[in-house]
C-alpha atoms as a PDB file:
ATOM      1  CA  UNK A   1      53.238 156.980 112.447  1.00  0.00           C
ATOM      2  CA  UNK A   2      51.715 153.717 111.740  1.00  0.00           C
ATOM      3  CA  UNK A   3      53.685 150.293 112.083  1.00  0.00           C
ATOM      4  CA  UNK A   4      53.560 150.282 107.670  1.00  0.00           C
ATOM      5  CA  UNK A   5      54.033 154.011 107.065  1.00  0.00           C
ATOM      6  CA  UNK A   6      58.139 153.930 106.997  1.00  0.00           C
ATOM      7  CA  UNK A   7      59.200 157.311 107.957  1.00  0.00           C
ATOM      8  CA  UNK A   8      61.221 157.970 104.572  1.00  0.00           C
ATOM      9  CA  UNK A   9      60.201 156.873 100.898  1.00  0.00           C
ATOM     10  CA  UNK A  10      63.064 154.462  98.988  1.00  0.00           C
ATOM     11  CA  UNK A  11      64.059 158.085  96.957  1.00  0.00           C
ATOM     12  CA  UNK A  12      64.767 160.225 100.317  1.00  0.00           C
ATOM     13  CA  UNK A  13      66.489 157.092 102.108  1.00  0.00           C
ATOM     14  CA  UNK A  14      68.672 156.858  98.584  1.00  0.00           C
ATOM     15  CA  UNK A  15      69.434 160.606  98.432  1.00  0.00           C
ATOM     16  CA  UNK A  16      70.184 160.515 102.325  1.00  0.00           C
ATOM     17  CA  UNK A  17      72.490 157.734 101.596  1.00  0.00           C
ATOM     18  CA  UNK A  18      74.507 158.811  98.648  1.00  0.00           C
ATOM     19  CA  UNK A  19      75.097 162.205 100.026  1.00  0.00           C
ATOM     20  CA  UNK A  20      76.566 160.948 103.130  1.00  0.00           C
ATOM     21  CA  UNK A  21      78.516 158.355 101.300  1.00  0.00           C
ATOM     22  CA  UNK A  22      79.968 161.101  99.175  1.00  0.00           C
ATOM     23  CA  UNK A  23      80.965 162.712 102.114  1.00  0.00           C
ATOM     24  CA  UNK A  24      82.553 160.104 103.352  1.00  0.00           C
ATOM     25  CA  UNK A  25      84.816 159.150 100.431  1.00  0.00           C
ATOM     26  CA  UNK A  26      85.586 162.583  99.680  1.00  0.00           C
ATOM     27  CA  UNK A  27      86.927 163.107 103.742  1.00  0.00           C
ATOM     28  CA  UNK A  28      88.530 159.604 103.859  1.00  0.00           C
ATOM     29  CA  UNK A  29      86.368 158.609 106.490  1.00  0.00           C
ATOM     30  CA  UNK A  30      86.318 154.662 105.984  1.00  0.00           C
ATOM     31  CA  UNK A  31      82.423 154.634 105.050  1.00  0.00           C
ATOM     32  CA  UNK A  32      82.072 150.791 105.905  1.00  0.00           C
ATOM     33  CA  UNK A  33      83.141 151.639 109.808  1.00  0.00           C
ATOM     34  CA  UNK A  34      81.514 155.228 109.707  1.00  0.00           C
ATOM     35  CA  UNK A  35      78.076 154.327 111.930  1.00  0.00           C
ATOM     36  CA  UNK A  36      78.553 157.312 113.866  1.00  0.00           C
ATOM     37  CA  UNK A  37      79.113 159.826 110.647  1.00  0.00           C
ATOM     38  CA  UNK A  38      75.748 158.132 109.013  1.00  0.00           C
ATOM     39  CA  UNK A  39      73.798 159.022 111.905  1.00  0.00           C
ATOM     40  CA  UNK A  40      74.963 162.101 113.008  1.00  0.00           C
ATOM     41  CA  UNK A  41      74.901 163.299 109.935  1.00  0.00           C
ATOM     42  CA  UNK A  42      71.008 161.345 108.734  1.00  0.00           C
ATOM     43  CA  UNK A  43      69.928 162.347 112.546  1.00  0.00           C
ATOM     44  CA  UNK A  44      70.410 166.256 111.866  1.00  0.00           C
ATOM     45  CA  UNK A  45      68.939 166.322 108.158  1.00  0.00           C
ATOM     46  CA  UNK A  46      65.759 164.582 109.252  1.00  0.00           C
ATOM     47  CA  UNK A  47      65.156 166.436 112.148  1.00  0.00           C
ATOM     48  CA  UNK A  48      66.009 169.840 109.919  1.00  0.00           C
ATOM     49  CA  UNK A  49      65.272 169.033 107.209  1.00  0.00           C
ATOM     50  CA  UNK A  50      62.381 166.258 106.641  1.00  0.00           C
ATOM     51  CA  UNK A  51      60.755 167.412 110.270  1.00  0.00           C
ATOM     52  CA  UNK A  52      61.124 164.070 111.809  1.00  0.00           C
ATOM     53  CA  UNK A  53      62.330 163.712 115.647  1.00  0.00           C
ATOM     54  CA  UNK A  54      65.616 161.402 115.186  1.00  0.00           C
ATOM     55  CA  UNK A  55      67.205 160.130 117.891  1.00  0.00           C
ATOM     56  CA  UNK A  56      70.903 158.611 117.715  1.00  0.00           C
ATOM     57  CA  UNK A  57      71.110 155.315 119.534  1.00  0.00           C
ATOM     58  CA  UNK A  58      74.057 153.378 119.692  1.00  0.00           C
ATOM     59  CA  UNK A  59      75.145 149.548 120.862  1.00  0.00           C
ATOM     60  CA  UNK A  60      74.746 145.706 119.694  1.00  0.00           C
ATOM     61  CA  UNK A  61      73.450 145.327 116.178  1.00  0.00           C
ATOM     62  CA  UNK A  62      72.900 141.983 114.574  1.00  0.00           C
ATOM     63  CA  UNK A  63      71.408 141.294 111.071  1.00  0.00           C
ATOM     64  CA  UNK A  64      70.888 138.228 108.957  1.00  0.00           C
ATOM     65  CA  UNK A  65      72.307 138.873 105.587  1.00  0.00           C
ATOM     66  CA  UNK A  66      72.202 135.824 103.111  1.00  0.00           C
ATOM     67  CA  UNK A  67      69.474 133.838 101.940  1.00  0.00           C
ATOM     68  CA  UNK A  68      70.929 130.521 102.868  1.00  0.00           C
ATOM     69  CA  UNK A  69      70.882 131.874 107.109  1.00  0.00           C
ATOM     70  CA  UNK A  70      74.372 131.444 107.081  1.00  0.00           C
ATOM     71  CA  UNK A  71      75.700 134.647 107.953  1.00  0.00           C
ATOM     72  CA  UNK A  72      74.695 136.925 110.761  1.00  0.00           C
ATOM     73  CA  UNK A  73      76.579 140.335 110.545  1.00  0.00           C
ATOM     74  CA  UNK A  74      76.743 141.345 114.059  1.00  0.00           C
ATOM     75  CA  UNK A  75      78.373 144.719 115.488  1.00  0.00           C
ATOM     76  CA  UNK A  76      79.262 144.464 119.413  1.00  0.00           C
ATOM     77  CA  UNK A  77      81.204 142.040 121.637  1.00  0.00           C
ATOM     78  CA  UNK A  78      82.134 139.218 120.207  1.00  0.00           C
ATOM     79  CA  UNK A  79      82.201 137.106 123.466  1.00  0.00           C
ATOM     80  CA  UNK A  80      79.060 138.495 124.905  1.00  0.00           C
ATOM     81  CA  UNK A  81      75.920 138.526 123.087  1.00  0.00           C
ATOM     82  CA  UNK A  82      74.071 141.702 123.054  1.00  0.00           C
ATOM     83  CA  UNK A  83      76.563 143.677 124.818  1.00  0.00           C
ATOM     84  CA  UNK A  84      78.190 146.732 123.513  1.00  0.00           C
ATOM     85  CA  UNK A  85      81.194 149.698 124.519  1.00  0.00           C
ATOM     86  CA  UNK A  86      83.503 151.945 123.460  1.00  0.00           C
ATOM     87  CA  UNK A  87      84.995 149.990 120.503  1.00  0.00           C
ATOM     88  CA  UNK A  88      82.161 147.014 120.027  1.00  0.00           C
ATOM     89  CA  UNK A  89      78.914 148.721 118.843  1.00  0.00           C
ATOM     90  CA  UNK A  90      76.874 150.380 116.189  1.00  0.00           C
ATOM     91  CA  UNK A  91      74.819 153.536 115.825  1.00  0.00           C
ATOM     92  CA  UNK A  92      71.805 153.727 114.093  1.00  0.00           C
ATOM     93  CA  UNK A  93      68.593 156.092 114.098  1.00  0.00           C
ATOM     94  CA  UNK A  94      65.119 156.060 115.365  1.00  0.00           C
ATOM     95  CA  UNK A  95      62.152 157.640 114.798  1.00  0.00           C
ATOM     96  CA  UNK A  96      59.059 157.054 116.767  1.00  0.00           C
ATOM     97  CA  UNK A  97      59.872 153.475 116.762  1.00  0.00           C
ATOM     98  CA  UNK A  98      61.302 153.062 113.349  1.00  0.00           C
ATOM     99  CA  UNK A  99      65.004 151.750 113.194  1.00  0.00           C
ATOM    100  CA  UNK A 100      67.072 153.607 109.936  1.00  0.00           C
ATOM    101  CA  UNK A 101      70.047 152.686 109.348  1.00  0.00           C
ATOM    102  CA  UNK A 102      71.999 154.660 106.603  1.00  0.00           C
ATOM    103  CA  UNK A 103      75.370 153.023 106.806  1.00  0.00           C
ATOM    104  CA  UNK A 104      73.572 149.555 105.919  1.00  0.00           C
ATOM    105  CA  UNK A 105      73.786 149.945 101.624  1.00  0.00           C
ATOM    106  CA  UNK A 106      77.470 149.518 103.051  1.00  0.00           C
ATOM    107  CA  UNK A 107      76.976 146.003 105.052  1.00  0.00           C
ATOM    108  CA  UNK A 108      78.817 144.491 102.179  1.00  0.00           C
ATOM    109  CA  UNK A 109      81.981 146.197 102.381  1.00  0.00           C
ATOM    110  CA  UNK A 110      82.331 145.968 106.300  1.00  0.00           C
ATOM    111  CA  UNK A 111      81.794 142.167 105.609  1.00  0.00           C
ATOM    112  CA  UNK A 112      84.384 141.697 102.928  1.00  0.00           C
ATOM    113  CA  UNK A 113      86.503 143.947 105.653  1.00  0.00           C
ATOM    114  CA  UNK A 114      86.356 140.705 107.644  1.00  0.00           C
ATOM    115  CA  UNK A 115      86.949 138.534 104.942  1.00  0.00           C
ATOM    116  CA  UNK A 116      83.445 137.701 104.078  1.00  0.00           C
ATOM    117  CA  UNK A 117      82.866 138.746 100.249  1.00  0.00           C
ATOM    118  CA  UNK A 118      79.315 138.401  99.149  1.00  0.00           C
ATOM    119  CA  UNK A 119      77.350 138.985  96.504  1.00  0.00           C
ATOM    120  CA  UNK A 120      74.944 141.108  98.699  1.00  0.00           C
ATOM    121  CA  UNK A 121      72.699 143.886  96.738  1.00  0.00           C
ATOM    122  CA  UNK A 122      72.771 147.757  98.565  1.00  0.00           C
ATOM    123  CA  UNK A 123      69.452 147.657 100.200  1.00  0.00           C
ATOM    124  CA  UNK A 124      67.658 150.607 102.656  1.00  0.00           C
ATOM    125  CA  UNK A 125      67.059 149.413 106.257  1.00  0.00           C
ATOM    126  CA  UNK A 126      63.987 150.674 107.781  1.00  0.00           C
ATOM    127  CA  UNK A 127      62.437 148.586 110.109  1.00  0.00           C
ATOM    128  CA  UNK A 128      59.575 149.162 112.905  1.00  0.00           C
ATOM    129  CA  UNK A 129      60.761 147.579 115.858  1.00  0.00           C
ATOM    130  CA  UNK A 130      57.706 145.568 116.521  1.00  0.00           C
ATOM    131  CA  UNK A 131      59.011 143.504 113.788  1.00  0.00           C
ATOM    132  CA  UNK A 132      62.417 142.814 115.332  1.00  0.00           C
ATOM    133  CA  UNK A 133      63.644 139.188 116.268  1.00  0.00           C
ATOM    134  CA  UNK A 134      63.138 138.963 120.237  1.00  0.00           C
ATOM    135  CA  UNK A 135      65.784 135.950 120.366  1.00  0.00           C
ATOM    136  CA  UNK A 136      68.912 134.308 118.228  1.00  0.00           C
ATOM    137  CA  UNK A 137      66.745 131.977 117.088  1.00  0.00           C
ATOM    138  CA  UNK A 138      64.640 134.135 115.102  1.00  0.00           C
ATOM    139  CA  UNK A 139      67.551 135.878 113.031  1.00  0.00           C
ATOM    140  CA  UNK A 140      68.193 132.722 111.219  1.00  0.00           C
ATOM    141  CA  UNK A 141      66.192 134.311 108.032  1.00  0.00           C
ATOM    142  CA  UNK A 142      67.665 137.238 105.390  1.00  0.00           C
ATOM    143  CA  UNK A 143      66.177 140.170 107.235  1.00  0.00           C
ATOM    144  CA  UNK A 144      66.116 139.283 110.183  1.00  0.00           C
ATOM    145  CA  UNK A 145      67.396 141.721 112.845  1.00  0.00           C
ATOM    146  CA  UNK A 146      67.905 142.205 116.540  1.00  0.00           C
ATOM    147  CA  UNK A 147      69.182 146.279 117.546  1.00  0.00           C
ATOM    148  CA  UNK A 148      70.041 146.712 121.252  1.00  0.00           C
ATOM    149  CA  UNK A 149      70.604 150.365 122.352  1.00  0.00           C
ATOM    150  CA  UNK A 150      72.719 151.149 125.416  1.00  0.00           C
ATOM    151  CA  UNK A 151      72.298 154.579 126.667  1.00  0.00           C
ATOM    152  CA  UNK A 152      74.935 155.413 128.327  1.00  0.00           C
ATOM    153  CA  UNK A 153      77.252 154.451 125.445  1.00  0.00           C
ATOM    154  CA  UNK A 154      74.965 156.354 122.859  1.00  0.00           C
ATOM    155  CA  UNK A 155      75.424 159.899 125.153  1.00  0.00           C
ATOM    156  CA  UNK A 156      79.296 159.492 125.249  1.00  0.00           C
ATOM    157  CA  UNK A 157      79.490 159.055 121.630  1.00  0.00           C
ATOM    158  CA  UNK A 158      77.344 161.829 120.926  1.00  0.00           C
ATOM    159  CA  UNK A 159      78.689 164.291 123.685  1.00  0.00           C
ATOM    160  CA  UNK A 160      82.409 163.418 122.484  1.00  0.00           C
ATOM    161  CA  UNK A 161      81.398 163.796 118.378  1.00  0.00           C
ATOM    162  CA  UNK A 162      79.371 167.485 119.404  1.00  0.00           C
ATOM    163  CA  UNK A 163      83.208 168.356 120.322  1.00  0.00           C
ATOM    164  CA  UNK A 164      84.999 167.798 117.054  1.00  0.00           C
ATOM    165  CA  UNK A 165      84.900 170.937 115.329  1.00  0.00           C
ATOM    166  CA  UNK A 166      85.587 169.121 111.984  1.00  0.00           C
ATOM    167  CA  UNK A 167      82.557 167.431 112.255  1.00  0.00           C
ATOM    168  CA  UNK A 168      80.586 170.730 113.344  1.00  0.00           C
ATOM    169  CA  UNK A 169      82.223 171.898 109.834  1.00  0.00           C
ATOM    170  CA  UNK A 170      80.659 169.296 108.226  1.00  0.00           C
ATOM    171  CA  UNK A 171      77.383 169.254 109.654  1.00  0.00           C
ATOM    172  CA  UNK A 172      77.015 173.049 108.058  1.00  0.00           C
ATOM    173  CA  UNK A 173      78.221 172.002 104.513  1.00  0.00           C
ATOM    174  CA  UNK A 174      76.125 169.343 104.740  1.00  0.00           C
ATOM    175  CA  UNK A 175      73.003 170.938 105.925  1.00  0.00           C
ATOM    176  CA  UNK A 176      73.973 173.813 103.151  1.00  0.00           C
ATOM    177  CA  UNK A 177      74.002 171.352 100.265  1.00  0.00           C
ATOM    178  CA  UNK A 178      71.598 168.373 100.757  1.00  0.00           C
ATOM    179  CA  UNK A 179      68.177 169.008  99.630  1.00  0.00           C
ATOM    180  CA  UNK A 180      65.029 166.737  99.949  1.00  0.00           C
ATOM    181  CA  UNK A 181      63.776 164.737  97.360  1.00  0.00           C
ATOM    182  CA  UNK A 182      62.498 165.423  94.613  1.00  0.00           C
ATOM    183  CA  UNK A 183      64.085 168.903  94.695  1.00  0.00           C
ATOM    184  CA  UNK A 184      67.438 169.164  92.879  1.00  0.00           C
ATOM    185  CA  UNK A 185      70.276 168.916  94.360  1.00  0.00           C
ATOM    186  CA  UNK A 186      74.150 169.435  92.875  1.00  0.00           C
ATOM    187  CA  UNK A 187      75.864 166.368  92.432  1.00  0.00           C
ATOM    188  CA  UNK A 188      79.291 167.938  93.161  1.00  0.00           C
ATOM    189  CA  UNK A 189      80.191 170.618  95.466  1.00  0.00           C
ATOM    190  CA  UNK A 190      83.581 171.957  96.316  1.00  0.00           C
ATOM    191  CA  UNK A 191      85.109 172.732  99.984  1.00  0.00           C
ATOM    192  CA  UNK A 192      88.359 173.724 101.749  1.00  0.00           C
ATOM    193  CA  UNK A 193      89.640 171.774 103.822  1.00  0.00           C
ATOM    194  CA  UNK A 194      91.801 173.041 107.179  1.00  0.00           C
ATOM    195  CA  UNK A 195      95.134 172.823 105.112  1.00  0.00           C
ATOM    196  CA  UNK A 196      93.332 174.899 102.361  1.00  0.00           C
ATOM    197  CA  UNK A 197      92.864 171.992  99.926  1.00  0.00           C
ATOM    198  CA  UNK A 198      89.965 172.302  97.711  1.00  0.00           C
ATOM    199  CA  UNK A 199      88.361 168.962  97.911  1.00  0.00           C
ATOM    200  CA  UNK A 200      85.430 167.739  95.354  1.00  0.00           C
ATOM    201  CA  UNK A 201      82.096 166.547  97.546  1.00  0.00           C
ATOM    202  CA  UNK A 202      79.936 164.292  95.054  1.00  0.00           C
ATOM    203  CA  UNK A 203      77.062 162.444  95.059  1.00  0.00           C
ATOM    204  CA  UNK A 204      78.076 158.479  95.429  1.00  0.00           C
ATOM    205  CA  UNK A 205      77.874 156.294  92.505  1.00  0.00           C
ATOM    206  CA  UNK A 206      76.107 153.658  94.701  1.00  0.00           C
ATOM    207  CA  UNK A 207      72.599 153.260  94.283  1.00  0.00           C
ATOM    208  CA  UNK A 208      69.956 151.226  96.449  1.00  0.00           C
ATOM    209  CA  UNK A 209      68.522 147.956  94.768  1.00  0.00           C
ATOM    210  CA  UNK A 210      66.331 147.019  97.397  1.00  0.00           C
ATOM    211  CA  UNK A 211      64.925 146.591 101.043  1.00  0.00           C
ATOM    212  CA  UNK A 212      66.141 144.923 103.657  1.00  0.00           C
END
């Protein structure tokens, strides 16, 4: 896969995205602070689905989000740059050197969660890593973007999420309703929950209006 080629069009990233999303609301899982759920989730339907080898990564994330430079939305430890554990980090996906992160239409909302409100458009983030910022300096421009992984953190968050048996549940509904673009693909399914609620699974609302 070439440095240009991105690894999903605008349309799959979107339906990716929305799915998940709808997942998300529909399960109460706070979709702003849901890394992991984006990429376990987007991790298994590319590799099933779309053939594509996705590995989860997890740790520091920092992205320049407005068009003055002003704001840097950064996920990790606060008083160590580039440093990541257990409760400071993000999780992402990669894919033969491409960085995809599904959770970012939703950088917004985990910036007004820390009192930053923006006016800040739901964008796709693909990115080849060649094109990442190699110091601080160079995130001060929208777009800009330094990911660091940390192993170790990446296979204790996977190992301990492959032991939740709700989200082994939801893994198989998932993989049972998405479909890739352009087939169709129901906007709303319905599932029981472990109390025997029947809860409504719909395609999010949210649409993508552009690339990071």
């Amino acid at each position: 896969m070439s440095n240009d080629e991105m690894p999903l069009s605008l349309l799959e990233y979107d339906r990716i995205y929305r799915s998940i999303e709808g997942i998300c609301c529909a399960t109460e899982f706070p979709s702003s602070r849901s890394c992991i759920f984006f990429s376990v989730l987007g991790a298994m339907i590319l590799d099933q689905i779309h053939g594509l080898p996705a590995r989860i990564i997890a740790g520091a994330a920092y992205i320049c989000v407005d068009e003055n430079n002003e704001i840097l939305l950064g996920f990790g430890a606060d008083d160590d740059f580039g440093a990541s554990d257990g409760s400071r980090f993000h999780c992402w996906v990669e894919i033969d050197h491409w960085i995809v992160d599904f959770m970012a239409p939703n950088y917004k909302d985990t910036l007004a969660e820390q009192g930053c409100v923006i006016d800040l458009e739901r964008r796709m983030f693909q990115k080849h890593d060649s094109k990442m910022a190699k110091t601080h300096d160079e995130l001060e421009r929208q777009g800009g973007f330094l990911f660091i992984g940390n192993n170790d953190l990446a296979h204790s968050i996977t190992d301990a999420y492959s032991e939740r048996k709700d989200l082994m549940s939801l893994l198989e509904i998932y993989q049972n309703w998405y479909r890739k673009w352009p087939d169709k693909m129901e906007d709303v399914i319905h599932i029981d929950d472990s109390n025997g609620k029947i809860i409504e699974i719909r395609l999010s609302d949210n649409k993508i209006r552009g690339v990071w």
